[in-house]
Protein backbone atom coordinates (compact mmCIF):
# COMPACT_ATOMS: atom_id res chain seq x y z
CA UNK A 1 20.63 43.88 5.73
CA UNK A 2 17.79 42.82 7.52
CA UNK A 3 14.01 44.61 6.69
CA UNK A 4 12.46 44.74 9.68
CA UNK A 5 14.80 46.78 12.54
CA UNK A 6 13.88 48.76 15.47
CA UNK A 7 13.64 52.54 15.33
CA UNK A 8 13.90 54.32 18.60
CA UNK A 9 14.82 57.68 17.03
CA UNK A 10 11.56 59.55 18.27
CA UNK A 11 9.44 57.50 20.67
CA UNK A 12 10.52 55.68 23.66
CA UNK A 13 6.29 54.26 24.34
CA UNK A 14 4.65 54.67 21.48
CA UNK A 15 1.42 52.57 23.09
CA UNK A 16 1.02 55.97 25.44
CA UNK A 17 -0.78 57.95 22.83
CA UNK A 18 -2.89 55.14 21.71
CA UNK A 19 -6.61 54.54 22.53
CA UNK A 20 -6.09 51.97 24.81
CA UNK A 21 -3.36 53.28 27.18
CA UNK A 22 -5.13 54.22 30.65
CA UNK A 23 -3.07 56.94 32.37
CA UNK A 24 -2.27 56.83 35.80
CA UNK A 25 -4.24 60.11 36.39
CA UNK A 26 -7.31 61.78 35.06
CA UNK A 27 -6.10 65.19 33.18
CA UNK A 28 -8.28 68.17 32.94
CA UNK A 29 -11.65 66.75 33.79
CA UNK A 30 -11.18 67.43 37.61
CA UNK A 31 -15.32 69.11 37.66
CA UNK A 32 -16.53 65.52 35.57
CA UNK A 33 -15.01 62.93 38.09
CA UNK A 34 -16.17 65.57 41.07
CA UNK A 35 -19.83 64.86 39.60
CA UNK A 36 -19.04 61.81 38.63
CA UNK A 37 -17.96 60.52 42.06
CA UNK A 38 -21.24 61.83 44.04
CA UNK A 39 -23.08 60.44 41.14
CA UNK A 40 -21.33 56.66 42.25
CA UNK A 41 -21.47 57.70 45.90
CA UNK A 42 -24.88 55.59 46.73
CA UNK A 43 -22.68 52.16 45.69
CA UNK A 44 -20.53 52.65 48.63
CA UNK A 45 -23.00 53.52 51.18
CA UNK A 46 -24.77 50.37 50.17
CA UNK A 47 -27.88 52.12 48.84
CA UNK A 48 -29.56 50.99 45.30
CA UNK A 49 -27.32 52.84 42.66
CA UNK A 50 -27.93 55.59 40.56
CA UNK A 51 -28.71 55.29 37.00
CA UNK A 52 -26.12 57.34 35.38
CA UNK A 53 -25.98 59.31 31.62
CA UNK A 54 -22.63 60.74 30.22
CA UNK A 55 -22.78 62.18 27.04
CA UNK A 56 -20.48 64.39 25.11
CA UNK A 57 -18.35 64.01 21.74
CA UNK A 58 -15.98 61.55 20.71
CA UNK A 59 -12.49 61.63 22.49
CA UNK A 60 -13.75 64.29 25.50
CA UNK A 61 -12.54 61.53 28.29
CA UNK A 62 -16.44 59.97 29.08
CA UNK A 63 -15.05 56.23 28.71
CA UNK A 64 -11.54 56.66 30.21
CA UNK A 65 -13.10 58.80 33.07
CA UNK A 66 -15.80 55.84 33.18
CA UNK A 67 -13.35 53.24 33.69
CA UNK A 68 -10.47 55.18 35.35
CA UNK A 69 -13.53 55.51 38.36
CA UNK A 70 -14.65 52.16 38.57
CA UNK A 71 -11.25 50.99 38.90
CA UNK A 72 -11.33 53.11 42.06
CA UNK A 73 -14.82 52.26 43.02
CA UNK A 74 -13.95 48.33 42.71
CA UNK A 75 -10.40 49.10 44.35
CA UNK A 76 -12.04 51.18 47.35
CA UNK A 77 -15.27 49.16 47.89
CA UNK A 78 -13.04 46.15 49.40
CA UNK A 79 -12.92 47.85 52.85
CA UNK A 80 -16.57 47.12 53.34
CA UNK A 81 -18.10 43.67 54.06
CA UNK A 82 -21.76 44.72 53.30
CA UNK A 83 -21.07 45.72 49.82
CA UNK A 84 -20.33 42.90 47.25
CA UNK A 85 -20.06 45.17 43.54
CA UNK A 86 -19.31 43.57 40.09
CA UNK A 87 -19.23 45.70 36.86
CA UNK A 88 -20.23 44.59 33.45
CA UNK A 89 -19.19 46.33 30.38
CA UNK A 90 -20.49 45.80 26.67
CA UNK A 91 -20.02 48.08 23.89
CA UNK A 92 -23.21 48.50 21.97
CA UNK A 93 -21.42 49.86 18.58
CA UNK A 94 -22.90 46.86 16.64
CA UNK A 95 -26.04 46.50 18.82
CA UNK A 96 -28.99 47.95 17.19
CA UNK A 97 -31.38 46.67 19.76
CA UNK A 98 -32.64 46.14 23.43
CA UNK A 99 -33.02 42.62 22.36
CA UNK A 100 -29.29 42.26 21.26
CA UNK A 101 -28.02 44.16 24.32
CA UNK A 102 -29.86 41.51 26.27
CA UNK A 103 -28.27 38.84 24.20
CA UNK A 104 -24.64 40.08 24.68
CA UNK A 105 -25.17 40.88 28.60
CA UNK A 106 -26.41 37.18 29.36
CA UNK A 107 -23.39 35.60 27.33
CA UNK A 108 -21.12 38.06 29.20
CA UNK A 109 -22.84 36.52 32.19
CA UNK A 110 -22.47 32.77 31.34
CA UNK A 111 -19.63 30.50 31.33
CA UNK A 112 -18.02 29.15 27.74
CA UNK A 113 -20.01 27.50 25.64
CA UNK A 114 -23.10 27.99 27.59
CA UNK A 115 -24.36 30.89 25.81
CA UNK A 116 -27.72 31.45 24.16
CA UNK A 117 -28.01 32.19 20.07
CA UNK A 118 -28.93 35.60 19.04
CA UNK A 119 -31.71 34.74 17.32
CA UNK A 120 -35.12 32.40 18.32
CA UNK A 121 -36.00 33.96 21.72
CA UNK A 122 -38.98 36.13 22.73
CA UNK A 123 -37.31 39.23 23.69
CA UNK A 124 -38.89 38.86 27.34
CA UNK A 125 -37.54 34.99 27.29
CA UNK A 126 -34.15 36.77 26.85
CA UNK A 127 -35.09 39.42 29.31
CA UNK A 128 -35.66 36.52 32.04
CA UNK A 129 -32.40 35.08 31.58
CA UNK A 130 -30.53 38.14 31.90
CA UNK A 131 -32.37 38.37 35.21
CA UNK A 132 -31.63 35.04 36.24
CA UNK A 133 -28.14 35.36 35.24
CA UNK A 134 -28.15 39.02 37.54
CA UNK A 135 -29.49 37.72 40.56
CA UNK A 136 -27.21 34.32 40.40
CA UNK A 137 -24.36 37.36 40.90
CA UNK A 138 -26.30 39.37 43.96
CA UNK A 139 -24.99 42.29 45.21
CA UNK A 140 -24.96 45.62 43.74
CA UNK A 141 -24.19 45.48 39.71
CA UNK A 142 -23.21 48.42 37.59
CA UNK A 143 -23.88 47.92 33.76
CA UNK A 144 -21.70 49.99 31.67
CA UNK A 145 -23.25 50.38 27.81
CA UNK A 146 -20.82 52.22 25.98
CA UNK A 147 -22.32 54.01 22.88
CA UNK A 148 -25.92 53.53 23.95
CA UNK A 149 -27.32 55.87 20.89
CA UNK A 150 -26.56 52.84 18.82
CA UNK A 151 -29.73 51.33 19.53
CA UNK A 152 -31.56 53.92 18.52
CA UNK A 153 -35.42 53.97 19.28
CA UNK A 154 -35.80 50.38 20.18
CA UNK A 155 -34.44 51.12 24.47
CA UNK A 156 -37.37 48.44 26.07
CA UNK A 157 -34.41 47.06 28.04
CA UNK A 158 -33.30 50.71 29.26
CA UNK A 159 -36.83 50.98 30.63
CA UNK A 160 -37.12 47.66 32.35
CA UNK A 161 -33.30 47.41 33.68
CA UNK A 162 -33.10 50.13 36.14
CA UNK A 163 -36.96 48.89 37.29
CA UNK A 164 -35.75 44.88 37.67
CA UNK A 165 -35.89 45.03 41.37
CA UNK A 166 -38.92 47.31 42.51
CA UNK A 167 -40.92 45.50 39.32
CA UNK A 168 -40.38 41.82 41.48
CA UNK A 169 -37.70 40.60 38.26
CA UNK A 170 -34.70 40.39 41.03
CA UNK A 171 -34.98 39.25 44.26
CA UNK A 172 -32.07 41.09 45.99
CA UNK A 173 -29.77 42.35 43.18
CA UNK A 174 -29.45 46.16 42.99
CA UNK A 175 -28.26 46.93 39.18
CA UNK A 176 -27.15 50.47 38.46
CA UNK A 177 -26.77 51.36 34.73
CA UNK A 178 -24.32 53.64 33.12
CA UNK A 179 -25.03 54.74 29.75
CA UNK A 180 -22.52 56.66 27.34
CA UNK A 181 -23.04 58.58 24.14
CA UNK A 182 -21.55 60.70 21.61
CA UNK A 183 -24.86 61.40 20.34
CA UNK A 184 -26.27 64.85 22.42
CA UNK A 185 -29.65 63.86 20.81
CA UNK A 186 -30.40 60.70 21.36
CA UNK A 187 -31.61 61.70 25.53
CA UNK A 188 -34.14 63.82 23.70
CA UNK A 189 -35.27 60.74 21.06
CA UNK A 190 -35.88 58.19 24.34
CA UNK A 191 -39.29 57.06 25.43
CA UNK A 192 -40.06 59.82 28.59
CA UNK A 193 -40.27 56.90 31.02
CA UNK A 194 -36.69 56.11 30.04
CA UNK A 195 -35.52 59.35 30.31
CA UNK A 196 -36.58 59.02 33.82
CA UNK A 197 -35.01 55.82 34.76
CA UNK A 198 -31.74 55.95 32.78
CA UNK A 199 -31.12 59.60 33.19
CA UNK A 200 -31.62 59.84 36.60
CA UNK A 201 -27.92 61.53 36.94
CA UNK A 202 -26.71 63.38 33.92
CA UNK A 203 -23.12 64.01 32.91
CA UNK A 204 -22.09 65.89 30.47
CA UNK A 205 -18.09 65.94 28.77
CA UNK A 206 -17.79 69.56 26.97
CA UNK A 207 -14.91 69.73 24.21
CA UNK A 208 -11.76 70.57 25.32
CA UNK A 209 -9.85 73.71 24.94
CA UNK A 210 -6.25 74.15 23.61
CA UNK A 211 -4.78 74.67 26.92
CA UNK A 212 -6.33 71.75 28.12
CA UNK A 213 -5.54 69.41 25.17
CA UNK A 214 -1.83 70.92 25.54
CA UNK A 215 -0.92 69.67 29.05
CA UNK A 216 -2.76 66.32 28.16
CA UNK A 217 -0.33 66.14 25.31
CA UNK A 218 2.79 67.27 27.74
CA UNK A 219 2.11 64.48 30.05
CA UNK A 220 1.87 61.64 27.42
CA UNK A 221 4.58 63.21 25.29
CA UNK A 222 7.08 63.05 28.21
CA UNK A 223 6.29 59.29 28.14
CA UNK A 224 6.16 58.37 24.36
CA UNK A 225 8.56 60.44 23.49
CA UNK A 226 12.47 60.63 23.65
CA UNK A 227 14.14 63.43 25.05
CA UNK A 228 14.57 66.07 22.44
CA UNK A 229 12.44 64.65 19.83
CA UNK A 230 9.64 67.19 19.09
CA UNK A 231 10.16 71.15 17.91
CA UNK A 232 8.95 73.83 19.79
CA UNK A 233 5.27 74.55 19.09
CA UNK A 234 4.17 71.30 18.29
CA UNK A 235 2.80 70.34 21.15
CA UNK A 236 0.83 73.50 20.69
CA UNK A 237 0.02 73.08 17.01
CA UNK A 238 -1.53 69.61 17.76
CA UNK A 239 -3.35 71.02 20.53
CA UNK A 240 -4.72 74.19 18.55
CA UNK A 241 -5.88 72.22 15.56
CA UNK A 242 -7.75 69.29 17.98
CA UNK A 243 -9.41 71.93 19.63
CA UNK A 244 -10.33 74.01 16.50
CA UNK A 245 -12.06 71.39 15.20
CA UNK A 246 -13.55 68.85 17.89
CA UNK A 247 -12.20 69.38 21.08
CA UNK A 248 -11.02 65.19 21.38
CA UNK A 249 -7.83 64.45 23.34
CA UNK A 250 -7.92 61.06 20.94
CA UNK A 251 -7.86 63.63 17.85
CA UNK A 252 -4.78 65.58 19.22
CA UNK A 253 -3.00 62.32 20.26
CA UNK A 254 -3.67 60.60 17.17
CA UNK A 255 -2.24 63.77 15.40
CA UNK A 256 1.06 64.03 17.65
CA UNK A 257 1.79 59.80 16.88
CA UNK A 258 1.27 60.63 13.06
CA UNK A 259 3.51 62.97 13.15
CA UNK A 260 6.24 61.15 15.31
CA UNK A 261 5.85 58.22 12.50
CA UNK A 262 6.47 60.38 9.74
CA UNK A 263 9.45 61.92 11.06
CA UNK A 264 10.73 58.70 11.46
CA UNK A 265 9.85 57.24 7.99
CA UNK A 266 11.59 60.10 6.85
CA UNK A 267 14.43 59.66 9.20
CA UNK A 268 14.27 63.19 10.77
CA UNK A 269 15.42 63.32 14.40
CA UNK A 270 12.65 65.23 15.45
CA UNK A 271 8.92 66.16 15.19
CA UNK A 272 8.79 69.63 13.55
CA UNK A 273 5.40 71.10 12.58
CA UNK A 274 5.32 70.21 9.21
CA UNK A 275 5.28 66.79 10.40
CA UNK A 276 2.24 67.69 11.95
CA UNK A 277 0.65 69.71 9.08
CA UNK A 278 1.10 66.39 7.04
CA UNK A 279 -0.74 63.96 9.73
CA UNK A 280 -3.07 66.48 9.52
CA UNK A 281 -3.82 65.88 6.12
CA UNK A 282 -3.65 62.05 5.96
CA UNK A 283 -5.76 62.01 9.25
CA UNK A 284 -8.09 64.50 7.91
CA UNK A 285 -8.45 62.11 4.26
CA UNK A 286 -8.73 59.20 7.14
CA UNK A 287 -12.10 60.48 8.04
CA UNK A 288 -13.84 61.13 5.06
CA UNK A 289 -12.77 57.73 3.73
CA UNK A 290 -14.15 56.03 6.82
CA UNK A 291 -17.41 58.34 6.53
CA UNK A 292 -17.76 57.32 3.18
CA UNK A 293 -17.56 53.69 4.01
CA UNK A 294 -21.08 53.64 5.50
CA UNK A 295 -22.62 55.58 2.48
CA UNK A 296 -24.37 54.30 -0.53
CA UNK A 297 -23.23 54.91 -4.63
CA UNK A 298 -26.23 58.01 -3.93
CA UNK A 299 -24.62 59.11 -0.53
CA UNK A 300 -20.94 59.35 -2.61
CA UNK A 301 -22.70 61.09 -5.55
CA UNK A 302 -24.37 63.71 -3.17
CA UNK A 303 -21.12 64.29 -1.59
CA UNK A 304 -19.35 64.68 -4.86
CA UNK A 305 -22.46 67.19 -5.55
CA UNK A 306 -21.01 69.58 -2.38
CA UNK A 307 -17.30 68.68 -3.73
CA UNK A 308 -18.55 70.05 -7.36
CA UNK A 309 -19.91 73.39 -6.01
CA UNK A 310 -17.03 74.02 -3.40
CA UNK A 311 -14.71 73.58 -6.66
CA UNK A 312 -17.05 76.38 -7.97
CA UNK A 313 -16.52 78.75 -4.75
CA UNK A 314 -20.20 78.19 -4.25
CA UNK A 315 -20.43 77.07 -0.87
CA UNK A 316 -21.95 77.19 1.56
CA UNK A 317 -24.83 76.25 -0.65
CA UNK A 318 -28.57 75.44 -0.35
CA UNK A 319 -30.01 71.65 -0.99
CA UNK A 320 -31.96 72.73 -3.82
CA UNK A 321 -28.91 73.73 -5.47
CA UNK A 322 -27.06 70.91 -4.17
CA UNK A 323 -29.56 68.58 -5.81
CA UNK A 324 -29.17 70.07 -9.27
CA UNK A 325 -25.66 69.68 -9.34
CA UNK A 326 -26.82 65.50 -8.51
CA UNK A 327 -28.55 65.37 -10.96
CA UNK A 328 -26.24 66.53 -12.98
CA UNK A 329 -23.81 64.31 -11.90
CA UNK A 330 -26.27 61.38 -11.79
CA UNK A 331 -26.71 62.16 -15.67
CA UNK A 332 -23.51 62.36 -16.43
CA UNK A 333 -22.47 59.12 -14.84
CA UNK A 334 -25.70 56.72 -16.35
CA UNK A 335 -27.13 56.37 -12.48
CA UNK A 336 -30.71 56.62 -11.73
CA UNK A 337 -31.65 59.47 -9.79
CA UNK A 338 -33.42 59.70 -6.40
CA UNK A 339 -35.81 62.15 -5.14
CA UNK A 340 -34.44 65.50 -3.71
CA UNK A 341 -36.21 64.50 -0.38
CA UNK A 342 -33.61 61.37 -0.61
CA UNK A 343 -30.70 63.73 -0.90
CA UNK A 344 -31.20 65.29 1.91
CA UNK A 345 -31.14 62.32 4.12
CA UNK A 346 -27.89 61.80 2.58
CA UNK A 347 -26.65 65.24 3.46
CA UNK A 348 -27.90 64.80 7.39
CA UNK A 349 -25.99 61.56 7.26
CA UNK A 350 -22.46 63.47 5.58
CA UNK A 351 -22.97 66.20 8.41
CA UNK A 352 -23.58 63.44 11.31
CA UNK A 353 -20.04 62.15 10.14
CA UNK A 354 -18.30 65.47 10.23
CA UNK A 355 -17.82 65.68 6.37
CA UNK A 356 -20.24 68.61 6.09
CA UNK A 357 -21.09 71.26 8.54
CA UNK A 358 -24.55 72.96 7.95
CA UNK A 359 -25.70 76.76 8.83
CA UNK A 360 -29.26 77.41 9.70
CA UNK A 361 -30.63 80.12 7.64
CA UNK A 362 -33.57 81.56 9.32
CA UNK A 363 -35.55 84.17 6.44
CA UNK A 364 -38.76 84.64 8.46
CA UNK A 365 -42.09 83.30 6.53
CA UNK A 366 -40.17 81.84 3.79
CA UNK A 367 -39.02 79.04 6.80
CA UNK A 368 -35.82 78.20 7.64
CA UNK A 369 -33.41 76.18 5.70
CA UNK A 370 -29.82 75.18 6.00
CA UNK A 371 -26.61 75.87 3.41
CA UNK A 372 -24.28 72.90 3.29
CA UNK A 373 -20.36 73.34 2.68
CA UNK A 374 -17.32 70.79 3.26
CA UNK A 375 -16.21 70.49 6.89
CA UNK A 376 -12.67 68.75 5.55
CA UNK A 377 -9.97 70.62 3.33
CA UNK A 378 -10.87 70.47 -0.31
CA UNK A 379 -8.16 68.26 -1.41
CA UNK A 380 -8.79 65.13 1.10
CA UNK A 381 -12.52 65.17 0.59
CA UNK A 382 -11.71 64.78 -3.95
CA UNK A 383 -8.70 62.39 -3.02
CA UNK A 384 -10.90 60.48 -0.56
CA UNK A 385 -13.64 60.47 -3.56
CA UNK A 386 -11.08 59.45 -6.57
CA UNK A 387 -10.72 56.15 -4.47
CA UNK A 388 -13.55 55.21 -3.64
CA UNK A 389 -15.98 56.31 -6.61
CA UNK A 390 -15.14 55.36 -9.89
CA UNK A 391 -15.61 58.43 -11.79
CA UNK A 392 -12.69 59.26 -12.91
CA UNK A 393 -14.18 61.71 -16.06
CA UNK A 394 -16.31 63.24 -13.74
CA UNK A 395 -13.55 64.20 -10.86
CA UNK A 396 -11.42 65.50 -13.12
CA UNK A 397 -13.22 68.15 -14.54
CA UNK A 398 -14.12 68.83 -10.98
CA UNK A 399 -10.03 69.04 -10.14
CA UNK A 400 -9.46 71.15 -13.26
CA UNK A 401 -12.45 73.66 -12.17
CA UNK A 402 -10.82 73.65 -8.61
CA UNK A 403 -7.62 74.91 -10.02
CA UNK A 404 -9.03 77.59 -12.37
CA UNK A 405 -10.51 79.13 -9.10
CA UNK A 406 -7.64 78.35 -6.89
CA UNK A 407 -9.31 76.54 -4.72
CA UNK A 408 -7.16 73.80 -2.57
């Protein structure tokens, strides 16, 4: 008997609920590409573009809108003589800086093995040659930066970009840019003169509802899935749970493909919703063990803190008490201790990642403050924990203290 065989008991495309499939049409975002349109509308009239900036959570359609429209723009655009438009599109997920950007655009720009290093250059050396490399192109030139927030505070090149032209940099090249972020702060953290270039049209992709997520999960289901191979309701179920807890069309699909490779590992002949229920769970143990890749031994021990008092039933909880139960743990396990201003870093950077949500208190002239609890079930965020911090003493006391208060 052979090991490897084909299954074609529940999907019949599996690649359409995957992040890179591109639908044919644009579901449920008919108000975004409206906006989005007028926004490009200056490219076709062969007027200097706009500068555009989309932001809205992970999974809300900003990138496959993005893309889905300049396929059209591009497509469209040919019946005009007097408009010549190329598109340039960079991800800036491991780009931390203007001066990186800059980097990666001019060896997008340049031919193999002609590229420049990443290091050695004045940053307005590498500025030039992206503006050599810009104008050798002419015409009008859309930049796409996908995750912009990533470089933080250090945006010279967002400043200077949409200004290349009217500052004398380019001689005839019009360059439009098109930022995208997940982060609905980082507009506000921007120098104000960017904020006036780069955000000269704004965008923003709200969450989407269950009734929305549901028809984007009818159309893909119809072609990933064989006829007959999902329950009743769990096209719904997916759909509800997305859109109880982040609105993403990527969360919902991600939870209906889970649950289509389950049933078939288990050789059922359909999706039922405990199929789903159990993606859930795996998807949900996902996260917080990706989240907990980026944190430090003191990021995992202040987590473990909020795991120890939700095994107490005493969350949602204060930092001051979070800190305590650290220290405690910090004792326990031989570790030096940081300071409690420290530890709350950490738990801005476990709420940033979705493992902890965080209620402002407001109590009048004692200040505000906020009360940390666990935005994942119980059970994935100590499972994530016992495999990826070795304290095995320490988590089971917290499992045993968890099951004398029946919490799961």
């Amino acid at each position: 008997m052979s090991r490897f065989e084909r299954k074609r008991t529940i999907f019949r495309n599996k690649d359409a609920l995957g992040e890179s499939y591109q639908p044919p049409e644009i579901e449920e975002r008919d108000e975004e590409i409206a906006a989005y349109t007028d926004a490009l509308q200056p490219v076709v009239d062969g007027w200097e573009p706009n500068n555009i900036f989309i932001y809205g959570n992970t999974g809300v359609g900003k990138t496959a809108v993005t893309e889905y429209l300049l396929e059209e723009l591009q497509t469209d655009i040919e019946r005009y003589d007097d408009v010549d438009l190329s598109v340039i599109s960079i991800n800036c997920k491991t780009l931390n800086s203007s001066y990186q950007v800059a980097v990666r655009l001019v060896n997008e720009l340049r031919p193999s093995g002609s590229e420049i290093s990443s290091t050695g250059y004045p940053q307005q050396t590498v500025f030039s040659k992206l503006y050599d490399e810009l104008d050798a192109i002419g015409g009008t030139i859309l930049i796409v930066l996908d995750e912009i927030d990533s470089i933080g505070d250090r945006d010279e090149l967002l400043y200077e970009l949409p200004r290349a032209r009217s500052n004398g940099y380019l001689e005839t090249t019009r360059v439009g840019v098109i930022g995208i972020s997940n982060d609905f702060k980082f507009r506000e953290q921007l120098d104000p003169r960017v904020q006036d270039t780069l955000c000269e049209r704004e965008l923003q992709f709200p969450p989407y509802d269950a009734a929305e997520l549901g028809n984007i999960l009818a159309s893909r289901a119809d072609i990933a899935i064989a006829d007959d191979a999902y329950e009743n309701g769990v096209l719904e179920l997916c759909a509800a749970l997305a859109a109880r807890d982040s609105g993403s069309a990527r969360q919902a699909l991600d939870l209906l493909r889970l649950a289509g490779e389950i049933a078939e590992s288990t050789d059922a002949d359909s999706i039922r919703e405990d199929h789903v229920e159990a993606a859930r769970s795996k998807l949900e143990q996902e996260r917080v063990e990706e989240g907990m890749r980026e944190l430090t031994t003191h990021g995992r021990l202040t987590l473990l803190a909020v795991i120890s008092k939700a095994a107490k039933d005493e969350t949602p909880c204060r930092t001051r008490e979070i800190y305590q139960e650290y220290l405690d743990l910090c004792e326990s396990s031989e570790t030096d201790s940081l300071a409690q201003r420290s530890v709350y870093n950490h738990l801005s950077d476990l709420r940033m990642l979705g493992i902890l949500s965080a209620a402002e208190n407001r109590s009048g002239s004692r200040g505000n403050y906020y009360s940390y609890s666990l935005n994942v079930p119980f059970t994935s965020a100590i499972e994530a924990m016992a495999d990826v911090l070795y304290l095995d003493r320490e988590i089971k006391v917290i499992r045993d203290i968890a099951d004398m208060n029946d919490i799961s």
